[in-house]
C-alpha atoms as a PDB file:
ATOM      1  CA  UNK A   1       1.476 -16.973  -3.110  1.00  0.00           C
ATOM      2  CA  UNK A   2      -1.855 -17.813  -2.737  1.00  0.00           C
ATOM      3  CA  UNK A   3      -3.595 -19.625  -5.492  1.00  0.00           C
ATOM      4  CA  UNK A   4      -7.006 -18.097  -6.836  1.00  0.00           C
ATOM      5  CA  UNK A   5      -8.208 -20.774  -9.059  1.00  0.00           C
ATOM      6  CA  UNK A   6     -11.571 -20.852  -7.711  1.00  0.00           C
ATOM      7  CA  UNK A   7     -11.594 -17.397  -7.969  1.00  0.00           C
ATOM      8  CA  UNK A   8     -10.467 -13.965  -6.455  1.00  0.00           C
ATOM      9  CA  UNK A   9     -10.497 -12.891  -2.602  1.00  0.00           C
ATOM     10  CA  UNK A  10     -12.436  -9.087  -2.213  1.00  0.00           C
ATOM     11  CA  UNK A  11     -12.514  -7.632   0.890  1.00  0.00           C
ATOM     12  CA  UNK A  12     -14.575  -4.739  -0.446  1.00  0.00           C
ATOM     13  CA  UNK A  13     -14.906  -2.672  -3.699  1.00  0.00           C
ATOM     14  CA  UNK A  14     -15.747   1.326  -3.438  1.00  0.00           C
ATOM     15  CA  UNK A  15     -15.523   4.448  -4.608  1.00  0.00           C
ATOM     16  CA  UNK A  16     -13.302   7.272  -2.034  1.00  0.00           C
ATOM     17  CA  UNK A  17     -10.584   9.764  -2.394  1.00  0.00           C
ATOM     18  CA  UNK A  18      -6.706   8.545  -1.183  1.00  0.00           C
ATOM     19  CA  UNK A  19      -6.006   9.229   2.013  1.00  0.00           C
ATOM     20  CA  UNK A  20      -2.527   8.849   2.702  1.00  0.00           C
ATOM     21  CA  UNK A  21       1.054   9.418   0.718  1.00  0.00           C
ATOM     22  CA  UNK A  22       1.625  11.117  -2.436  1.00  0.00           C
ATOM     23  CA  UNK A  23      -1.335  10.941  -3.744  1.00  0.00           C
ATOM     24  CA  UNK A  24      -4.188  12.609  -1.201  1.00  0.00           C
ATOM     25  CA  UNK A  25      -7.083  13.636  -2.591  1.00  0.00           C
ATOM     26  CA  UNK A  26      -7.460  12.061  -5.602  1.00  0.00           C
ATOM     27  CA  UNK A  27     -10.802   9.849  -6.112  1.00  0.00           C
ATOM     28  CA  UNK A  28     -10.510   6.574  -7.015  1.00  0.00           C
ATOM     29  CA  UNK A  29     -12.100   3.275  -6.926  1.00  0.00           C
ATOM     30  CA  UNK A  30     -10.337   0.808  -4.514  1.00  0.00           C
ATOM     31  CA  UNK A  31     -10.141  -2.807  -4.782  1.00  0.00           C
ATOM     32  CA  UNK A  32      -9.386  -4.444  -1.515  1.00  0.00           C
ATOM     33  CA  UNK A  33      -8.250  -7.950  -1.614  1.00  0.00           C
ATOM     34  CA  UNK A  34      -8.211 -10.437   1.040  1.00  0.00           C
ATOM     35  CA  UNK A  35      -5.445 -12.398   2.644  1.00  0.00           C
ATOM     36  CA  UNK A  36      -2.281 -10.724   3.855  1.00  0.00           C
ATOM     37  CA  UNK A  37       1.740 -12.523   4.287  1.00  0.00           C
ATOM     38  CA  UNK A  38       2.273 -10.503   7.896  1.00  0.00           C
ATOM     39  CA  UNK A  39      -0.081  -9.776  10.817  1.00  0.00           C
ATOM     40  CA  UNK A  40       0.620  -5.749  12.694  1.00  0.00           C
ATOM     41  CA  UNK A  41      -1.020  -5.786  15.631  1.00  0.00           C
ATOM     42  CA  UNK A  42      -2.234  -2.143  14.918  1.00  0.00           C
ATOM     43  CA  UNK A  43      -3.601  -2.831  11.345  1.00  0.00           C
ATOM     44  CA  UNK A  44      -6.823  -1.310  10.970  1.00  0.00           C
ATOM     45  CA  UNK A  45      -7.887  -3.500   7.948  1.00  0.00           C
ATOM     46  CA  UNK A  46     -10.195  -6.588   8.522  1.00  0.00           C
ATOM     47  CA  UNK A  47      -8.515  -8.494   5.247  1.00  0.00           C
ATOM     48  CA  UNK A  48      -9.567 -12.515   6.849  1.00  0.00           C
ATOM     49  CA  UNK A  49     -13.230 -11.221   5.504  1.00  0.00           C
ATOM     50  CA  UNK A  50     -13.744 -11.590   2.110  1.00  0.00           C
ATOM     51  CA  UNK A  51     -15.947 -13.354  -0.892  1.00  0.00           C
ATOM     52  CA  UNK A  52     -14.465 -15.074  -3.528  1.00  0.00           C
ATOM     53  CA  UNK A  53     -15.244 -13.386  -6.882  1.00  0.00           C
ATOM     54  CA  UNK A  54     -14.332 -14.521 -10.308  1.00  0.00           C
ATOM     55  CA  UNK A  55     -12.186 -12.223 -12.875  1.00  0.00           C
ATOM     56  CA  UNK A  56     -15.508 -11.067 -14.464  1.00  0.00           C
ATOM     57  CA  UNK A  57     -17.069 -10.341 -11.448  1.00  0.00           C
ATOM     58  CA  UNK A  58     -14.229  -8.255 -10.182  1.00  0.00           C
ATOM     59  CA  UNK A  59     -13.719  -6.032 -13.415  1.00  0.00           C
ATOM     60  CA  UNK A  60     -17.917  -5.485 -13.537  1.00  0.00           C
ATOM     61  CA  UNK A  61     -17.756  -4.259 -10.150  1.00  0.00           C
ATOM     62  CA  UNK A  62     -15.070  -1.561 -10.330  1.00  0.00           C
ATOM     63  CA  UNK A  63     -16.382  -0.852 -13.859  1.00  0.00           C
ATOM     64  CA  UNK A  64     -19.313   0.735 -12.176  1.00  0.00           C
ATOM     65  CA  UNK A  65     -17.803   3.328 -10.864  1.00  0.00           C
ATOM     66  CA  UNK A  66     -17.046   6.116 -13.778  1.00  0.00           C
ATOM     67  CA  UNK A  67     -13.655   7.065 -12.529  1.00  0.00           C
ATOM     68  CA  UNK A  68     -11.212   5.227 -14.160  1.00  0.00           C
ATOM     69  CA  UNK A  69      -8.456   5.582 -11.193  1.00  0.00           C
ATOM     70  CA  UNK A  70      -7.685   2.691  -9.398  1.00  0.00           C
ATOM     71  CA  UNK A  71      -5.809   1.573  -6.334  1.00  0.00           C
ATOM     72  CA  UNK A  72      -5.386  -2.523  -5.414  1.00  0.00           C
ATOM     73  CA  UNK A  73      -4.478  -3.064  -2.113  1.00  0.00           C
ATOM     74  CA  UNK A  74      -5.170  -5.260   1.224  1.00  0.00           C
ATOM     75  CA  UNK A  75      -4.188  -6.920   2.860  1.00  0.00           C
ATOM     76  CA  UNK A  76      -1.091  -7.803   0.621  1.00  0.00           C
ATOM     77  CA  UNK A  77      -2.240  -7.764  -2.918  1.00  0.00           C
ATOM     78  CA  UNK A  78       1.399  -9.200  -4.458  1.00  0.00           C
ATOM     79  CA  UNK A  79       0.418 -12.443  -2.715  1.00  0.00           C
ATOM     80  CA  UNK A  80      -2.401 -13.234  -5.082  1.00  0.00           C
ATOM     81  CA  UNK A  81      -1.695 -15.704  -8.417  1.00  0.00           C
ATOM     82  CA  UNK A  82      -4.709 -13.998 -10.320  1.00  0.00           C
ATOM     83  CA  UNK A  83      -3.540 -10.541  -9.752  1.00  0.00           C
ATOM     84  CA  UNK A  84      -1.837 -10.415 -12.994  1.00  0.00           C
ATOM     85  CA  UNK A  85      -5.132 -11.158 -14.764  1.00  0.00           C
ATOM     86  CA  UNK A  86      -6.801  -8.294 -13.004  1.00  0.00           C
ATOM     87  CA  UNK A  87      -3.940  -5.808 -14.009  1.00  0.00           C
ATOM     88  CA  UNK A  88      -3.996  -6.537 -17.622  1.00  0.00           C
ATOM     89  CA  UNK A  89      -7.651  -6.569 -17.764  1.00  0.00           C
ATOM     90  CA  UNK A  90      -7.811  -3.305 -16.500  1.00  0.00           C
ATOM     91  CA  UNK A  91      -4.848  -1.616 -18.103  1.00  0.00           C
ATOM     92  CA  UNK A  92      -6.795  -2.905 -21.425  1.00  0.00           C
ATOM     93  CA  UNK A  93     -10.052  -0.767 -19.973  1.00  0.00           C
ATOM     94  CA  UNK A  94      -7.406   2.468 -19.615  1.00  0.00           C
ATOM     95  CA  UNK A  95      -7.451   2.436 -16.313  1.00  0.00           C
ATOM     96  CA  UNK A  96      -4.654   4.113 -14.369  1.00  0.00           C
ATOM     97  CA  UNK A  97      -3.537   1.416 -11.415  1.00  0.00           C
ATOM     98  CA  UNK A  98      -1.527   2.343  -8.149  1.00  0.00           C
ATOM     99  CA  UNK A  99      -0.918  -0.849  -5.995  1.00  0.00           C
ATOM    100  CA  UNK A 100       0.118  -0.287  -1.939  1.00  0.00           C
ATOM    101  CA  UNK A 101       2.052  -3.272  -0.975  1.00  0.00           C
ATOM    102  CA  UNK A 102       4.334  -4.076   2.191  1.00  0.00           C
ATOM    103  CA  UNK A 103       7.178  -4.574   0.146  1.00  0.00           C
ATOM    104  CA  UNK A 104       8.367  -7.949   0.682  1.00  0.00           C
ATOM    105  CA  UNK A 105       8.199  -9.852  -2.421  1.00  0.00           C
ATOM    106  CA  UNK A 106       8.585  -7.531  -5.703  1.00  0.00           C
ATOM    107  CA  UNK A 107       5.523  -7.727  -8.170  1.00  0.00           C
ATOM    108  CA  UNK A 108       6.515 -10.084 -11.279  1.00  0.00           C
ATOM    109  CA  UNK A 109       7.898  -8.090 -14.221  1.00  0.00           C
ATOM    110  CA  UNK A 110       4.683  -8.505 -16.416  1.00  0.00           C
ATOM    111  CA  UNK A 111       2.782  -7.440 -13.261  1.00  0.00           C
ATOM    112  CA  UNK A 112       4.843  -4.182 -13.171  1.00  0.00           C
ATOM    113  CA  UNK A 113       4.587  -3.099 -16.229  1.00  0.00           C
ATOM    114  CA  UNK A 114       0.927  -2.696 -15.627  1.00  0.00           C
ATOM    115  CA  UNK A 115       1.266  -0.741 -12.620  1.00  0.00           C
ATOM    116  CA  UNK A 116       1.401   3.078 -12.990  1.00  0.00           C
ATOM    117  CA  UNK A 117       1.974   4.004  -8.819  1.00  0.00           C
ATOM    118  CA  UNK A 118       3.386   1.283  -6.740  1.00  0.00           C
ATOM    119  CA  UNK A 119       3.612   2.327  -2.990  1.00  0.00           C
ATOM    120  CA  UNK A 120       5.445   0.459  -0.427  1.00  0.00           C
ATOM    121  CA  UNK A 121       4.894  -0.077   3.273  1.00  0.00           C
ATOM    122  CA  UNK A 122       7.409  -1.925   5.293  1.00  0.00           C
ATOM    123  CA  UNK A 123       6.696  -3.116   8.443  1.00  0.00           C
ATOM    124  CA  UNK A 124       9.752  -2.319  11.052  1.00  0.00           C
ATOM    125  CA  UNK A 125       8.347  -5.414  12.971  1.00  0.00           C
ATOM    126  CA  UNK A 126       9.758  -7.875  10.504  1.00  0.00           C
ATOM    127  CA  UNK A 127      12.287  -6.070   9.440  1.00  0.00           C
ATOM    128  CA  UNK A 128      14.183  -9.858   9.307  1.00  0.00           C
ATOM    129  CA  UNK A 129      12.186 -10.668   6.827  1.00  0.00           C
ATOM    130  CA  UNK A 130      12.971  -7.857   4.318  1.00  0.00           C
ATOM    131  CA  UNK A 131      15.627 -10.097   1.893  1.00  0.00           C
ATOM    132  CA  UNK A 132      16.973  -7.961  -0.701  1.00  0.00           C
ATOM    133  CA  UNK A 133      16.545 -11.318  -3.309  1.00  0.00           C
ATOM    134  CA  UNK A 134      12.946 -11.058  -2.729  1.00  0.00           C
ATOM    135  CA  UNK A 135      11.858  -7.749  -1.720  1.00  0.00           C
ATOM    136  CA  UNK A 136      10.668  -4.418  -3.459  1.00  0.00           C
ATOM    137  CA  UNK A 137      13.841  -2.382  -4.331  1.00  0.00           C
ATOM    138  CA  UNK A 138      12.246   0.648  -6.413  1.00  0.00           C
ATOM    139  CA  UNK A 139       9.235   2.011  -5.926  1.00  0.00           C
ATOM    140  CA  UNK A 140       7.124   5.512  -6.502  1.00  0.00           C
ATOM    141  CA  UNK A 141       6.579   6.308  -2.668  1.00  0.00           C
ATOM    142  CA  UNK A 142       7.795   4.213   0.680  1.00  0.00           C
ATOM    143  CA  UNK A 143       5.455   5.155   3.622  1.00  0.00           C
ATOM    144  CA  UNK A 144       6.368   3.694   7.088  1.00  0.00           C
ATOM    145  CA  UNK A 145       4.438   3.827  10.312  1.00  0.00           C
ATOM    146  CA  UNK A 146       5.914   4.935  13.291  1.00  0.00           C
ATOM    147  CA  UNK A 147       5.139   1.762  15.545  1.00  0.00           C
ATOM    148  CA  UNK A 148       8.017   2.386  17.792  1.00  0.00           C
ATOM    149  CA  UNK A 149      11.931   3.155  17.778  1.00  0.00           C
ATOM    150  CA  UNK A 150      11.926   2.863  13.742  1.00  0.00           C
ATOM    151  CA  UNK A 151      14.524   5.573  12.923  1.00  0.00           C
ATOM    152  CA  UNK A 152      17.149   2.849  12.102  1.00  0.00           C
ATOM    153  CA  UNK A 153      14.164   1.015  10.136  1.00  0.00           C
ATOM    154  CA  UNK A 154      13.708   3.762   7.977  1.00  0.00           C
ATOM    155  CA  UNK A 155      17.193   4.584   7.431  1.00  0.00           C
ATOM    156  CA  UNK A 156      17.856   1.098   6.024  1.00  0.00           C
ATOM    157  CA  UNK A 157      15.244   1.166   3.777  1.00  0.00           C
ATOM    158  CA  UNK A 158      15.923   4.121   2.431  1.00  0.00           C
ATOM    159  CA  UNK A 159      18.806   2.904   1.316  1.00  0.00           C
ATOM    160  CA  UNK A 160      17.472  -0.133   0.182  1.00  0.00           C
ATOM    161  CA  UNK A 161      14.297   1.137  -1.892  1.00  0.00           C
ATOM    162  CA  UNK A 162      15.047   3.824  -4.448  1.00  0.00           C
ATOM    163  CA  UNK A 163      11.579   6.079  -4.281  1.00  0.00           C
ATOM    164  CA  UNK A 164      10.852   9.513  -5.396  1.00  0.00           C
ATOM    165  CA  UNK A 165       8.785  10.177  -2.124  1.00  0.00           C
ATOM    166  CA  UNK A 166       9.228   8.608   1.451  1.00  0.00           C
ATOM    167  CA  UNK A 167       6.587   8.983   4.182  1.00  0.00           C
ATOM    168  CA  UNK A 168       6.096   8.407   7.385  1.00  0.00           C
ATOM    169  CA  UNK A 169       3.120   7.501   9.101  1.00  0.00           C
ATOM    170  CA  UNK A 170       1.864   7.867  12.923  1.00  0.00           C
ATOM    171  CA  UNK A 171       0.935   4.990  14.598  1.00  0.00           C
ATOM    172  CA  UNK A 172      -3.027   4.560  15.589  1.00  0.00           C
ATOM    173  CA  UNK A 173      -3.310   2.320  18.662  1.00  0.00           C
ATOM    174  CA  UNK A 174      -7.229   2.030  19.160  1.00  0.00           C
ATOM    175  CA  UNK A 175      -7.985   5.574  19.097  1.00  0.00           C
ATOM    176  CA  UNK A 176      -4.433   6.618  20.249  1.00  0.00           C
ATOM    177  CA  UNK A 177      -2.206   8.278  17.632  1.00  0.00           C
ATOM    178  CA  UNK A 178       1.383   9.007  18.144  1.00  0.00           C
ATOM    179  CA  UNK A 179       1.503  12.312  16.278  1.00  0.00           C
ATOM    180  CA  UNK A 180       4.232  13.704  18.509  1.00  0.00           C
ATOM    181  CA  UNK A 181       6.862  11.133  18.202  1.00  0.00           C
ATOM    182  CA  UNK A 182       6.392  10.909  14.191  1.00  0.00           C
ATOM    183  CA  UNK A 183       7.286  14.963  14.024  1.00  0.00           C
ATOM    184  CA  UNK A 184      10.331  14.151  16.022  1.00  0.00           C
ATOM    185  CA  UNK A 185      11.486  11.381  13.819  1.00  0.00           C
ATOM    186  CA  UNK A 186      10.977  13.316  10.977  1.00  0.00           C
ATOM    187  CA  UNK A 187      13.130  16.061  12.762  1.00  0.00           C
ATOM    188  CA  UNK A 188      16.100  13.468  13.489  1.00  0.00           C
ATOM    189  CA  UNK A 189      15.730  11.565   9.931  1.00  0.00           C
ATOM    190  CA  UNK A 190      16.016  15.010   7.746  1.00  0.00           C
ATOM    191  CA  UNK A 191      18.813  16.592   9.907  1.00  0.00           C
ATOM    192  CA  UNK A 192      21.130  18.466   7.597  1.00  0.00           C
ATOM    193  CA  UNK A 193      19.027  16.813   4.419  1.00  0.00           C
ATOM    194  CA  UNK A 194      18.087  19.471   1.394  1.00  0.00           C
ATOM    195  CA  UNK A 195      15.991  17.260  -0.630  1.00  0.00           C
ATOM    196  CA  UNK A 196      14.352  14.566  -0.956  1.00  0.00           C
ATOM    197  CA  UNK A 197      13.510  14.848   2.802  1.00  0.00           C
ATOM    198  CA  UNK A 198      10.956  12.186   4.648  1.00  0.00           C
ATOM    199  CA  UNK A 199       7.453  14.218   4.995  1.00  0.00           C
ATOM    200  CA  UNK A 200       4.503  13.308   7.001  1.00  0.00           C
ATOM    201  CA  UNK A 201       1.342  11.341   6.231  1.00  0.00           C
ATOM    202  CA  UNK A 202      -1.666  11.632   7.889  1.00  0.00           C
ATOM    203  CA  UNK A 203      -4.943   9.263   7.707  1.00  0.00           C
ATOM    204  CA  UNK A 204      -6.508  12.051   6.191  1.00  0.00           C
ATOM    205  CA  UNK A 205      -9.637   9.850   5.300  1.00  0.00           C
ATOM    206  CA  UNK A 206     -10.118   9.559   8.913  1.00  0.00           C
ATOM    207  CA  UNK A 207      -9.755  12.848   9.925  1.00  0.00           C
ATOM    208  CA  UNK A 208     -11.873  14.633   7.016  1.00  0.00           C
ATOM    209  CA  UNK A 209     -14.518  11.451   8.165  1.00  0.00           C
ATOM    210  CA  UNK A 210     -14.698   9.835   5.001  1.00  0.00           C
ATOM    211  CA  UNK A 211     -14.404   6.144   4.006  1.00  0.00           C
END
């Protein structure tokens, strides 16, 4: 976990709709920390940038925006010590909080109880490192990308995270998205399956051309 005594890592703080998962379309303010616990190849985030901002700092910032929605991610924000400040500070403000993590280490109890959406990532490339002491086991919505043969990937966690919504995700590969093969997947994965089937999630941010 890294420590944040001297303060909090920010990538960038602003003001969009949600792109991906569940929850598309709806505007919120997103809080981008730095520092991540795994390194994909394809990951589109730059989250080895960032300024170091205390609590105060952090909570002004996002406090002016007037929607009160907000989504933490990275990066990997579960890898932060002063996260659980943050949460109850803004939980006490009345925000509503969704938090996007990879899944490998479970938020702390008091952390969860201040999260309203968590959604979970896992990253077939270390799928070793998924340990069922450590990692996330329930979660709102699991959303993998399709970086390759993943089908037995997503069948183990879906056994292994209880969700009310799992995703899947093309891969983009500078500029090259595997659209194609993530239809097929989701083909093979729902065979014979009435409900709670595996649906697909698009970058929609990127395709509507907004941040």
């Amino acid at each position: 976990m890294t420590q944040d005594a001297d303060g909090i890592q920010v990538v960038e703080i602003f003001e969009s709709l949600q792109g991906e998962g569940y929850n598309t379309g709806m505007p919120a303010v997103f809080l981008r920390l730095g520092g991540c616990n795994l390194a994909c190849p394809w990951c589109d985030t730059v989250f080895d940038r960032f300024e170091t901002l205390s609590e105060d700092e952090v909570v002004e910032r996002v406090a002016a925006f007037a929607c009160k929605t907000l989504i933490i991610t990275g990066g990997e924000p579960l890898i932060h010590a002063g996260l659980g400040g943050l949460l109850e500070r803004f939980k006490s403000l009345g925000y509503w909080i969704a938090l996007e993590t990879n899944g490998l280490i479970a938020p702390l109890e008091p952390w969860r109880r201040h999260i309203d959406y968590l959604a979970v990532s896992p990253k077939a490339l270390y799928a070793e490192l998924y340990d069922d002491e450590q990692m996330v086991r329930q979660a709102d919505e699991v959303r993998i990308v399709v970086d390759g043969d993943v089908q037995a990937f997503c069948e183990n966690m879906r056994d292994r995270i209880e969700a009310a919504h799992y995703f899947l995700s093309p891969c983009d590969r500078a500029g090259e998205v595997n659209t194609a093969d993530t239809v097929r997947l989701l083909g093979r994965l729902n065979r014979g399956r009435r409900t709670k089937k595996w649906l697909l999630s698009l970058q929609t941010h990127k395709l509507a051309g907004f941040r």
